[in-house]
PDB file of N, CA and C in Angstrom:
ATOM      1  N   UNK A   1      -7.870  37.335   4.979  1.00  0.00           N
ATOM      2  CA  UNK A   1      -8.965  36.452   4.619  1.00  0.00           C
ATOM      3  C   UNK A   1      -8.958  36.205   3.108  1.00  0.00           C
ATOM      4  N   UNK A   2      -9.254  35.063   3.054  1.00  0.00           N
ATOM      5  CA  UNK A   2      -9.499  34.803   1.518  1.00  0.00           C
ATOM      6  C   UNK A   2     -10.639  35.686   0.593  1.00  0.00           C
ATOM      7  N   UNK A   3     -10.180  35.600  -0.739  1.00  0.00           N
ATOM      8  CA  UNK A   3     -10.970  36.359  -1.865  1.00  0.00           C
ATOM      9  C   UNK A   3     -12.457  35.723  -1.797  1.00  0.00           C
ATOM     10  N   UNK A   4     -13.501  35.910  -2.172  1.00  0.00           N
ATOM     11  CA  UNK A   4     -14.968  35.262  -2.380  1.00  0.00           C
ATOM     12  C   UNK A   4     -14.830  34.310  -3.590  1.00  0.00           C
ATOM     13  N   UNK A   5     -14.790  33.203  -3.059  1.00  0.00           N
ATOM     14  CA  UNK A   5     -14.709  32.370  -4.100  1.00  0.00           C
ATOM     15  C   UNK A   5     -13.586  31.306  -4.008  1.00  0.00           C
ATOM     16  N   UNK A   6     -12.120  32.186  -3.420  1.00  0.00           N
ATOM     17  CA  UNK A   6     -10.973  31.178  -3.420  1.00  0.00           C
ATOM     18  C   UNK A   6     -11.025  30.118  -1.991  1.00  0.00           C
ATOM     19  N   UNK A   7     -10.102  29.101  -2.626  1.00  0.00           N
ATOM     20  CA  UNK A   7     -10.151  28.239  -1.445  1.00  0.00           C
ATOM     21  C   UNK A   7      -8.944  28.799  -0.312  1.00  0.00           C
ATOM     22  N   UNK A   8      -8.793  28.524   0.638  1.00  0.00           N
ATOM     23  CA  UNK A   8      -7.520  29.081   1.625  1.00  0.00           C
ATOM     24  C   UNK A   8      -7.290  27.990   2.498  1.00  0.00           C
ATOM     25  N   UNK A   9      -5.919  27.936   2.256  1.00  0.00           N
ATOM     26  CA  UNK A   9      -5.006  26.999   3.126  1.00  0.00           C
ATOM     27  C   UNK A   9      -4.532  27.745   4.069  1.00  0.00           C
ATOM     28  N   UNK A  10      -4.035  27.038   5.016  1.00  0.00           N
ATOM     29  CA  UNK A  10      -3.128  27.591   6.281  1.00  0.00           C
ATOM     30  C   UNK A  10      -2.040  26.689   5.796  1.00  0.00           C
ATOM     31  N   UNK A  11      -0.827  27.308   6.017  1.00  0.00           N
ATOM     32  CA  UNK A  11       0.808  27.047   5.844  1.00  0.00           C
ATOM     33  C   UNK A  11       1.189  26.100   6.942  1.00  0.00           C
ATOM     34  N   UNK A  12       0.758  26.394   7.883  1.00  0.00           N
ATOM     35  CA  UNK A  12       1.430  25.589   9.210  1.00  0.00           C
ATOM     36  C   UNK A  12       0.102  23.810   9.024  1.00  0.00           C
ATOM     37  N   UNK A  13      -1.123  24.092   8.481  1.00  0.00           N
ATOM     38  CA  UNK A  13      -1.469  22.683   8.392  1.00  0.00           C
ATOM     39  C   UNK A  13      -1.373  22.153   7.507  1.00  0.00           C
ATOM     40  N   UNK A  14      -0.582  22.605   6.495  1.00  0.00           N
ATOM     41  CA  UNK A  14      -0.494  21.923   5.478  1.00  0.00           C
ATOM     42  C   UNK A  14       1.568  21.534   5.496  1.00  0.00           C
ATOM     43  N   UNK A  15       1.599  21.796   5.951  1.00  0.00           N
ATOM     44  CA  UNK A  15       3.206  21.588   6.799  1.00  0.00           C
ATOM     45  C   UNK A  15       3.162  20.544   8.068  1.00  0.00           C
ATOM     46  N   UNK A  16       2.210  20.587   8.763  1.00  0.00           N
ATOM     47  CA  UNK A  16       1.989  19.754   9.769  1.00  0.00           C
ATOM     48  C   UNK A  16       1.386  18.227   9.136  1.00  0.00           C
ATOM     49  N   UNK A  17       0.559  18.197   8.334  1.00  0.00           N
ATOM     50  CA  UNK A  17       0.051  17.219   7.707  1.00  0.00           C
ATOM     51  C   UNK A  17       0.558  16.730   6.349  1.00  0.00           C
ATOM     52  N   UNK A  18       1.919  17.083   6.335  1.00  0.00           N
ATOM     53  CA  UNK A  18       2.534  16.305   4.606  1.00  0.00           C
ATOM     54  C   UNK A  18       3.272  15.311   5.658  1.00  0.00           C
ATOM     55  N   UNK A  19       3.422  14.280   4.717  1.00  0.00           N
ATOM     56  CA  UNK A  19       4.036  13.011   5.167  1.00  0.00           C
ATOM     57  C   UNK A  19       5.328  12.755   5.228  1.00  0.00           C
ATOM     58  N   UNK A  20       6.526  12.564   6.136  1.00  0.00           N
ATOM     59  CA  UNK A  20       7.598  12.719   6.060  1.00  0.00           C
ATOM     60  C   UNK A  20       8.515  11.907   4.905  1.00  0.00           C
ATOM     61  N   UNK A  21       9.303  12.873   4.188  1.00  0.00           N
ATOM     62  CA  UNK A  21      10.237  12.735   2.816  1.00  0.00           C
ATOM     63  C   UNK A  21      11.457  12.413   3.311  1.00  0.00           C
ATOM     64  N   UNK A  22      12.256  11.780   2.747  1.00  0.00           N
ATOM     65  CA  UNK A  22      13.581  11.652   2.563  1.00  0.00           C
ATOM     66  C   UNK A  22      14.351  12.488   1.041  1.00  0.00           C
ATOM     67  N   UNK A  23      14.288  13.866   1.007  1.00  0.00           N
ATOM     68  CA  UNK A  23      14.766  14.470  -0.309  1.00  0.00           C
ATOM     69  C   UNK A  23      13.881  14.432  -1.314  1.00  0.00           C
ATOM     70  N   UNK A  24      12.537  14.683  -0.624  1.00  0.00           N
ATOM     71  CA  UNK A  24      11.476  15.160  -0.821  1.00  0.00           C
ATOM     72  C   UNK A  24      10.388  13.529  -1.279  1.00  0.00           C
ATOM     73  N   UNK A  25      11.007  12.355  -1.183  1.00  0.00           N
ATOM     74  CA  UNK A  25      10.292  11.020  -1.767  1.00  0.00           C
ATOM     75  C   UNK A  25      10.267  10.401  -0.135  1.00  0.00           C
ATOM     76  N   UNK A  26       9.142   9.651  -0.449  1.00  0.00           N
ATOM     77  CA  UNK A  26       8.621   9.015   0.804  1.00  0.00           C
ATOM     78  C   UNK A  26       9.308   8.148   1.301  1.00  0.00           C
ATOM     79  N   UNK A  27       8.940   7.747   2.189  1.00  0.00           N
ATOM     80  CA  UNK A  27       9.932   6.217   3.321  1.00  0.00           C
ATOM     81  C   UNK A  27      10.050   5.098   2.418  1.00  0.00           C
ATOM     82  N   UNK A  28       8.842   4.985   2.150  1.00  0.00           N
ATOM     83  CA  UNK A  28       8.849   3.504   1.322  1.00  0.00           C
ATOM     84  C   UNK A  28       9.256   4.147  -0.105  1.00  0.00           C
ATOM     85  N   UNK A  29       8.766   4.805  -0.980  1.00  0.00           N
ATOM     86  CA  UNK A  29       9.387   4.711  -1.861  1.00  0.00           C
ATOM     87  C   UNK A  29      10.919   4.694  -1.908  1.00  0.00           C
ATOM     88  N   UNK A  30      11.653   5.414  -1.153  1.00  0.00           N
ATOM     89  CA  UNK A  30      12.863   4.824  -0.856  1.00  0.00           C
ATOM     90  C   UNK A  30      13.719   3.717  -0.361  1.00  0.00           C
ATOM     91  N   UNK A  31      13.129   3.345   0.141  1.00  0.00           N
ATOM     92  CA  UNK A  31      13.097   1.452   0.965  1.00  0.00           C
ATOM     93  C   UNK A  31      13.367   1.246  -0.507  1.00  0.00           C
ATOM     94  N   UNK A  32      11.722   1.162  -0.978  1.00  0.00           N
ATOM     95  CA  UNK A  32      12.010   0.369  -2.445  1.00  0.00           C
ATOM     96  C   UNK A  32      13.406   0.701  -3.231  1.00  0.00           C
ATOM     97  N   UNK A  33      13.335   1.696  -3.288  1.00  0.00           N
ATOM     98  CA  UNK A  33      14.869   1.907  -4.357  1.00  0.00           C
ATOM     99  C   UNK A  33      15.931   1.695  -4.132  1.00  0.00           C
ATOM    100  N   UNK A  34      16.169   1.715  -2.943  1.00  0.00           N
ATOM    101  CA  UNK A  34      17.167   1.309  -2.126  1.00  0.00           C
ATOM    102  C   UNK A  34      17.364   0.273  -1.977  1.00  0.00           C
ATOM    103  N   UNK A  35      16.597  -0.914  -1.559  1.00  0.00           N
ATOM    104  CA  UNK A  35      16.907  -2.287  -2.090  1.00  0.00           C
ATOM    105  C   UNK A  35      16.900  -3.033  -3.198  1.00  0.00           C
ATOM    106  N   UNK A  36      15.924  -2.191  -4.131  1.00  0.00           N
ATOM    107  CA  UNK A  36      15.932  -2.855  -5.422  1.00  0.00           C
ATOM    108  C   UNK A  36      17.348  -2.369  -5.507  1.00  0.00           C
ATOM    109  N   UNK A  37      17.678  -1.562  -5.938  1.00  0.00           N
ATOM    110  CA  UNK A  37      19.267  -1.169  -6.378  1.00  0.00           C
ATOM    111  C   UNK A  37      19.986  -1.806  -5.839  1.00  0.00           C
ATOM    112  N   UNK A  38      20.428  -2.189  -4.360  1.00  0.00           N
ATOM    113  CA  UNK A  38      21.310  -3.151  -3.781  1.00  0.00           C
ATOM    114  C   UNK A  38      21.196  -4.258  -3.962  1.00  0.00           C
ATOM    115  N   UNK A  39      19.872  -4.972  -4.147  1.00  0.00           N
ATOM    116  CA  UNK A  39      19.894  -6.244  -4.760  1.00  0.00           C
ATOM    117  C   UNK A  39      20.682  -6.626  -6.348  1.00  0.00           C
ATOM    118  N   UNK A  40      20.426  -5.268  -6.814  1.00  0.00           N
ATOM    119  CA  UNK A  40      20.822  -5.467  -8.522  1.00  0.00           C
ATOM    120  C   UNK A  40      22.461  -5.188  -8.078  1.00  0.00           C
ATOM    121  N   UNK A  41      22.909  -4.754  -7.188  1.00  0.00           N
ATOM    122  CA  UNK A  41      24.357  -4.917  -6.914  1.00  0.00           C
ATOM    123  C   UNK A  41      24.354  -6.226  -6.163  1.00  0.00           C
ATOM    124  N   UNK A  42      24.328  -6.917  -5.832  1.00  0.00           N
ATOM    125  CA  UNK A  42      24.468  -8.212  -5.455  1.00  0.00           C
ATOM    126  C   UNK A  42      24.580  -8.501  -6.170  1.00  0.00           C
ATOM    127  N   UNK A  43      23.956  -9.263  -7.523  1.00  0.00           N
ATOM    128  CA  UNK A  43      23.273 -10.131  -8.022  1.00  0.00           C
ATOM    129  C   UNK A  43      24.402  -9.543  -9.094  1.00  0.00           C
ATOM    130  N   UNK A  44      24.835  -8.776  -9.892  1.00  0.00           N
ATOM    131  CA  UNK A  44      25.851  -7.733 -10.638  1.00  0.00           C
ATOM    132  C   UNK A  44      27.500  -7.701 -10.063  1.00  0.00           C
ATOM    133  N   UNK A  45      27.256  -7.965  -9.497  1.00  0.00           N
ATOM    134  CA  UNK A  45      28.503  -7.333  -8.497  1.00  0.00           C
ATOM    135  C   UNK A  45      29.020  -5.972  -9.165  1.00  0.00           C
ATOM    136  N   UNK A  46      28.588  -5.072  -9.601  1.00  0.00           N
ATOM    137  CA  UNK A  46      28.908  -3.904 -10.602  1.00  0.00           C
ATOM    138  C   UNK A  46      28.870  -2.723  -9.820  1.00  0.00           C
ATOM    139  N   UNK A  47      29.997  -1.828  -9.107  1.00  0.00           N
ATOM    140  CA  UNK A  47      29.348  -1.089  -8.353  1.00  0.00           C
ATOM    141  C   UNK A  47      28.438  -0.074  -9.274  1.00  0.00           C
ATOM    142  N   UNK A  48      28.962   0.628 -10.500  1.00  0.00           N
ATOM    143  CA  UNK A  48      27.885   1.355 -11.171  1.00  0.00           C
ATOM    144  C   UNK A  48      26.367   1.049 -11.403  1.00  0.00           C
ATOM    145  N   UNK A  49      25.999   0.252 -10.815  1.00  0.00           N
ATOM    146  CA  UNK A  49      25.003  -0.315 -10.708  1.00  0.00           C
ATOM    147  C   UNK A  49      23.964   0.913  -9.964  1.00  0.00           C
ATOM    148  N   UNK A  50      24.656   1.212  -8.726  1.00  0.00           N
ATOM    149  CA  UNK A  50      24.147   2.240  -7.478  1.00  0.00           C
ATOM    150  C   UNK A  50      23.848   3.220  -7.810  1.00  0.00           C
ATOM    151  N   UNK A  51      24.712   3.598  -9.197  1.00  0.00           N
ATOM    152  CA  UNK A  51      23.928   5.024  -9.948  1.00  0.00           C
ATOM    153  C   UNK A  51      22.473   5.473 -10.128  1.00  0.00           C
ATOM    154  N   UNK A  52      22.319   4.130 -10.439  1.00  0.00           N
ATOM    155  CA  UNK A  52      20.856   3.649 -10.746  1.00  0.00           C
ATOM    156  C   UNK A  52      20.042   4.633  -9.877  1.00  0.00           C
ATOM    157  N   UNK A  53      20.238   3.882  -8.004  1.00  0.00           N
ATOM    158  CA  UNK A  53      19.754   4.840  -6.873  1.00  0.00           C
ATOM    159  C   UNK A  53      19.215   6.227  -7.299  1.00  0.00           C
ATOM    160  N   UNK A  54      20.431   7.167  -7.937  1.00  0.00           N
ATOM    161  CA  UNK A  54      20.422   8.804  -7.802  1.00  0.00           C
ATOM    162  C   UNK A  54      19.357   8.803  -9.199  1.00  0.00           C
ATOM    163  N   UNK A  55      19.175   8.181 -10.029  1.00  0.00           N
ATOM    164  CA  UNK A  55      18.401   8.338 -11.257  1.00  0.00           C
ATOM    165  C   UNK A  55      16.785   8.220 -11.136  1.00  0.00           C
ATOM    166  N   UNK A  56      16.666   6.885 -10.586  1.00  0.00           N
ATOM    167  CA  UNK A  56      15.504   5.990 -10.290  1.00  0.00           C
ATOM    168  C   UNK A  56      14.653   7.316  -8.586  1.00  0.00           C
ATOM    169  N   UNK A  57      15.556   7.720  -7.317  1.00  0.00           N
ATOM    170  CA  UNK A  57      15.313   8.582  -6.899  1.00  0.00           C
ATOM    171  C   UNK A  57      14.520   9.981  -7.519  1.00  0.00           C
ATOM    172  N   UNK A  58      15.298  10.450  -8.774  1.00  0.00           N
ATOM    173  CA  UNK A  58      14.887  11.492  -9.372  1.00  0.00           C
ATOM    174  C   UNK A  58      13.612  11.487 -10.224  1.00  0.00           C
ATOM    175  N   UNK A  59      13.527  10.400  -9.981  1.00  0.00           N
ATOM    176  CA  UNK A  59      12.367  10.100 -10.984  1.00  0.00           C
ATOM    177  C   UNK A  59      11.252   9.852  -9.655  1.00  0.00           C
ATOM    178  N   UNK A  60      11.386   9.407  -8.385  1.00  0.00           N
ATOM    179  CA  UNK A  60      10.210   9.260  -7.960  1.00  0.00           C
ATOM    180  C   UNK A  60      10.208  10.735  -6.992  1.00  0.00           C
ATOM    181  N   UNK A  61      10.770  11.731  -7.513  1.00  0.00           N
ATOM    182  CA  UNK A  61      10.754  12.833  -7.152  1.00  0.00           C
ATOM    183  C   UNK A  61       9.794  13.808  -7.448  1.00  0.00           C
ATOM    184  N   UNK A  62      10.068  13.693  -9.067  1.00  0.00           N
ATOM    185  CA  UNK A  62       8.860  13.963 -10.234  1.00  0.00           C
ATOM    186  C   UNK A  62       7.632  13.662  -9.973  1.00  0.00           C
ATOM    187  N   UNK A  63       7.569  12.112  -9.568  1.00  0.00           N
ATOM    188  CA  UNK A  63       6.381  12.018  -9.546  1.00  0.00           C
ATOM    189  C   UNK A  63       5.765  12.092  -7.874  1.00  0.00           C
ATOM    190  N   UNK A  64       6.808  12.016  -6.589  1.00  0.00           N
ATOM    191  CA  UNK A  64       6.263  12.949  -5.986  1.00  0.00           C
ATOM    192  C   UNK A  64       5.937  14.550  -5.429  1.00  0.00           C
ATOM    193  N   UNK A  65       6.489  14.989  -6.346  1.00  0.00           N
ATOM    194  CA  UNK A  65       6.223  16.392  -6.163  1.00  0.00           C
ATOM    195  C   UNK A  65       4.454  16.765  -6.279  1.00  0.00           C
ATOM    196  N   UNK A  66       3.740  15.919  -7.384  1.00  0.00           N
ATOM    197  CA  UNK A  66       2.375  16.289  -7.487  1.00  0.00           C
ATOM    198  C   UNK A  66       1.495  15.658  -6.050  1.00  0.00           C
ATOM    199  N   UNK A  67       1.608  14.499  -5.698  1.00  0.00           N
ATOM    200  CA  UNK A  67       1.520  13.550  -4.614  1.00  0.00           C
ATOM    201  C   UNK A  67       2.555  12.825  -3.794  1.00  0.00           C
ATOM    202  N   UNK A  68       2.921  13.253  -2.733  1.00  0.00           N
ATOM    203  CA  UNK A  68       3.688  12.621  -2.026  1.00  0.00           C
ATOM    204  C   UNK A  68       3.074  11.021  -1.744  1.00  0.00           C
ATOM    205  N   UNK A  69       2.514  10.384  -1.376  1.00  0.00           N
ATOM    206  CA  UNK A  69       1.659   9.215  -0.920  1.00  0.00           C
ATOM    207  C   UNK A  69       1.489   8.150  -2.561  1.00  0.00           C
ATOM    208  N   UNK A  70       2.055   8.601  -3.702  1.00  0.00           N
ATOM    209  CA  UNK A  70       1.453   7.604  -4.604  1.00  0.00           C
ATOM    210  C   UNK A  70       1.558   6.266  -4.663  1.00  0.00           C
ATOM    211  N   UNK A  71       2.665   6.179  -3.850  1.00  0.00           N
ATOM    212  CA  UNK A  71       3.070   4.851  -3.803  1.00  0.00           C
ATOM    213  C   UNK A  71       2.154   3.643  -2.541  1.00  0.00           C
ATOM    214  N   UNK A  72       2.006   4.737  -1.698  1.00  0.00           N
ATOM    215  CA  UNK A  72       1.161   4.088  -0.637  1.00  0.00           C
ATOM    216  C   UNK A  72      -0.605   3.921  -1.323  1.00  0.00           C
ATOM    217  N   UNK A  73      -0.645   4.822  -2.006  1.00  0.00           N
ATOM    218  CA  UNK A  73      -2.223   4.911  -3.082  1.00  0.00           C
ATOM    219  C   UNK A  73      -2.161   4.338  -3.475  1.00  0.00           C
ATOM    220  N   UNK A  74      -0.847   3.593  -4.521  1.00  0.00           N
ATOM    221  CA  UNK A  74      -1.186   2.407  -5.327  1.00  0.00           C
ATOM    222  C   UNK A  74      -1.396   0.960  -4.639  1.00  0.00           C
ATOM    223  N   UNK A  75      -0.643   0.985  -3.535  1.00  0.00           N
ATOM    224  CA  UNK A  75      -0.919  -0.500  -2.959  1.00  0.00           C
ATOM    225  C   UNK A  75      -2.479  -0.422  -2.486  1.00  0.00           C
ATOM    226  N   UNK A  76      -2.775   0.698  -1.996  1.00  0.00           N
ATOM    227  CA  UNK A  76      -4.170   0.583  -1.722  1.00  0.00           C
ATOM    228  C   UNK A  76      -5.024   0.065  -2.594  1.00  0.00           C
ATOM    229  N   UNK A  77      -4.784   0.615  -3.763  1.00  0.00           N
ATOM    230  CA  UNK A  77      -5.547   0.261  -4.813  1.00  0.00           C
ATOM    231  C   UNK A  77      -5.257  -0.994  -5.246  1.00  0.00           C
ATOM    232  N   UNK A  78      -4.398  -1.869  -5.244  1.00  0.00           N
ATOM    233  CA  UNK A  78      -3.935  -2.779  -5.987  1.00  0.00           C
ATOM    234  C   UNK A  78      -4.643  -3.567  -4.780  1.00  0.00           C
ATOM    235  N   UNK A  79      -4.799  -3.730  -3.307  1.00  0.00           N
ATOM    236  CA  UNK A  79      -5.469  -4.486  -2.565  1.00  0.00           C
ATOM    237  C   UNK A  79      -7.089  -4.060  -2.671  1.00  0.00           C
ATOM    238  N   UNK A  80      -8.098  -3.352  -3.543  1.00  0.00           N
ATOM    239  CA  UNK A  80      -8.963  -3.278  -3.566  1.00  0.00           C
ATOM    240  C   UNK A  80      -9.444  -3.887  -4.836  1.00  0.00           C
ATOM    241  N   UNK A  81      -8.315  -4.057  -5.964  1.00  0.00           N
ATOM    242  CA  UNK A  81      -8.781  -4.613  -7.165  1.00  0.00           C
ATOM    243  C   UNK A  81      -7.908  -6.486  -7.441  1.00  0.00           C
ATOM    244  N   UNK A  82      -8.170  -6.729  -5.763  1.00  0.00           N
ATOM    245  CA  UNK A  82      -7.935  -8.353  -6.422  1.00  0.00           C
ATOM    246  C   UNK A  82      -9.063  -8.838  -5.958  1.00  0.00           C
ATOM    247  N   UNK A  83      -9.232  -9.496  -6.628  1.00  0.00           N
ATOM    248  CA  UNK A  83     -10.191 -11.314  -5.809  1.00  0.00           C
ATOM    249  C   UNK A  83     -12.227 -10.321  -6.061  1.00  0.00           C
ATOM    250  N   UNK A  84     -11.852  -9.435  -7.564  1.00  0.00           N
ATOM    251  CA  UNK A  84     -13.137  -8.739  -7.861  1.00  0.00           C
ATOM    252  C   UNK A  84     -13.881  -9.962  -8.283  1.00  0.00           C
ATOM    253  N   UNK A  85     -14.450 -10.764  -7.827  1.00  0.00           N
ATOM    254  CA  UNK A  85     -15.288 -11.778  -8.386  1.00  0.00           C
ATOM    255  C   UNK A  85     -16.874 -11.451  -8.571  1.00  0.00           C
ATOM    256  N   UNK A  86     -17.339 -10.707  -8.741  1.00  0.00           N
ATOM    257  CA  UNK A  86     -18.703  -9.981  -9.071  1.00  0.00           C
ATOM    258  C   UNK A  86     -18.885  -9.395 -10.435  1.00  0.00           C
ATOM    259  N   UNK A  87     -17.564  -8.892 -10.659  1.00  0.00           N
ATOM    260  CA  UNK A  87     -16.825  -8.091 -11.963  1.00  0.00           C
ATOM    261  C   UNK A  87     -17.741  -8.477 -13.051  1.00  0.00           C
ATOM    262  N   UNK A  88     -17.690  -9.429 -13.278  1.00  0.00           N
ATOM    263  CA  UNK A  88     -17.978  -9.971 -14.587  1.00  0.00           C
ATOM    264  C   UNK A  88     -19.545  -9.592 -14.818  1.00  0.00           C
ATOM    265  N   UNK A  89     -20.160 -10.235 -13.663  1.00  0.00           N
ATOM    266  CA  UNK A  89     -21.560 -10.453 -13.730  1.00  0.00           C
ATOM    267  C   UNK A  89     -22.503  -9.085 -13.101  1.00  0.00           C
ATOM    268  N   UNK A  90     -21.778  -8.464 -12.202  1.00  0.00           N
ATOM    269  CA  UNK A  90     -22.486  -7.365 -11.738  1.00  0.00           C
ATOM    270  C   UNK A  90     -22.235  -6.458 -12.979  1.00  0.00           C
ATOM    271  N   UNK A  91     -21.334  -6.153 -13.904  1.00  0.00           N
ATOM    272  CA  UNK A  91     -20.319  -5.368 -14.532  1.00  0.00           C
ATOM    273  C   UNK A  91     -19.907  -3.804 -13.934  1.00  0.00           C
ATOM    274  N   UNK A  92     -19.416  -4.432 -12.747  1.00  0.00           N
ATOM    275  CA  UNK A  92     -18.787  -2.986 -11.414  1.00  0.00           C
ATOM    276  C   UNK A  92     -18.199  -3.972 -10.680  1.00  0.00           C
ATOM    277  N   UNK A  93     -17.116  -3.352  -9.410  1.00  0.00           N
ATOM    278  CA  UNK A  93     -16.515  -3.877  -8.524  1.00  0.00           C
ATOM    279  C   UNK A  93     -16.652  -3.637  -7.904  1.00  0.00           C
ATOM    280  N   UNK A  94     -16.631  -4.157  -6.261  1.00  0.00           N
ATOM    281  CA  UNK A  94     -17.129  -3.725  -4.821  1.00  0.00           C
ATOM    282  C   UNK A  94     -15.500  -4.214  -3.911  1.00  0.00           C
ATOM    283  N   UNK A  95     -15.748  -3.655  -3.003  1.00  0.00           N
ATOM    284  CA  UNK A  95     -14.110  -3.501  -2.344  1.00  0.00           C
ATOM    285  C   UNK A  95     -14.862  -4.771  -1.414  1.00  0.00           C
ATOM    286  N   UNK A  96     -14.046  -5.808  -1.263  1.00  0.00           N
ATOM    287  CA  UNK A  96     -13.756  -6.479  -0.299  1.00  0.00           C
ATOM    288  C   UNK A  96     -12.951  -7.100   0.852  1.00  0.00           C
ATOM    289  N   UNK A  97     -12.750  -6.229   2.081  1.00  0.00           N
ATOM    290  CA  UNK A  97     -11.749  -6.629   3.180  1.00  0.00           C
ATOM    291  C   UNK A  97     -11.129  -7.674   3.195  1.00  0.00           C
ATOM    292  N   UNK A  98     -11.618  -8.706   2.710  1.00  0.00           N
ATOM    293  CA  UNK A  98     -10.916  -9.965   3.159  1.00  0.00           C
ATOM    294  C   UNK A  98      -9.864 -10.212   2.209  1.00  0.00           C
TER     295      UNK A  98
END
């Protein structure tokens, strides 16, 4: 049992509930890198280009190690902060579905 005071996780739900990684970075963040990089080899015809992949990977490694999901957080967010038309005049923003 936990100390008085500490919080306590269970291992198996917190294993059951992380979001599946590809080398520890998410689906989509890899999608993304993965085509951005192949596009920049198209468009290049350079194969060193693909290096890019193992670099640009390592980096969204970093930053998912603290949060796996940031990337899915940011689109969230980025669809809650368009079309703020209240902004100005309320001076706050309200989330709108549409």
């Amino acid at each position: 049992m936990p100390e008085e005071g500490k919080l306590y996780s269970d291992i198996l739900f917190l294993g059951l509930t992380r979001s599946p990684t590809i080398l520890g970075v998410s689906y989509i963040a890899v999608g993304v890198n993965f085509i951005s990089c192949l596009l920049g080899f198209i468009i290049t015809s350079n194969p060193k280009i693909m290096l890019l992949t193992i670099f640009i990977h390592f980096i969204l490694y970093k930053i998912s190690s603290k949060e796996v999901l940031f990337l899915e957080l940011l689109m969230t967010g980025s669809k809650c902060q368009k079309g703020r038309i209240n902004k100005l005049y309320h001076k706050a923003s309200s989330y709108d579905p549409s």
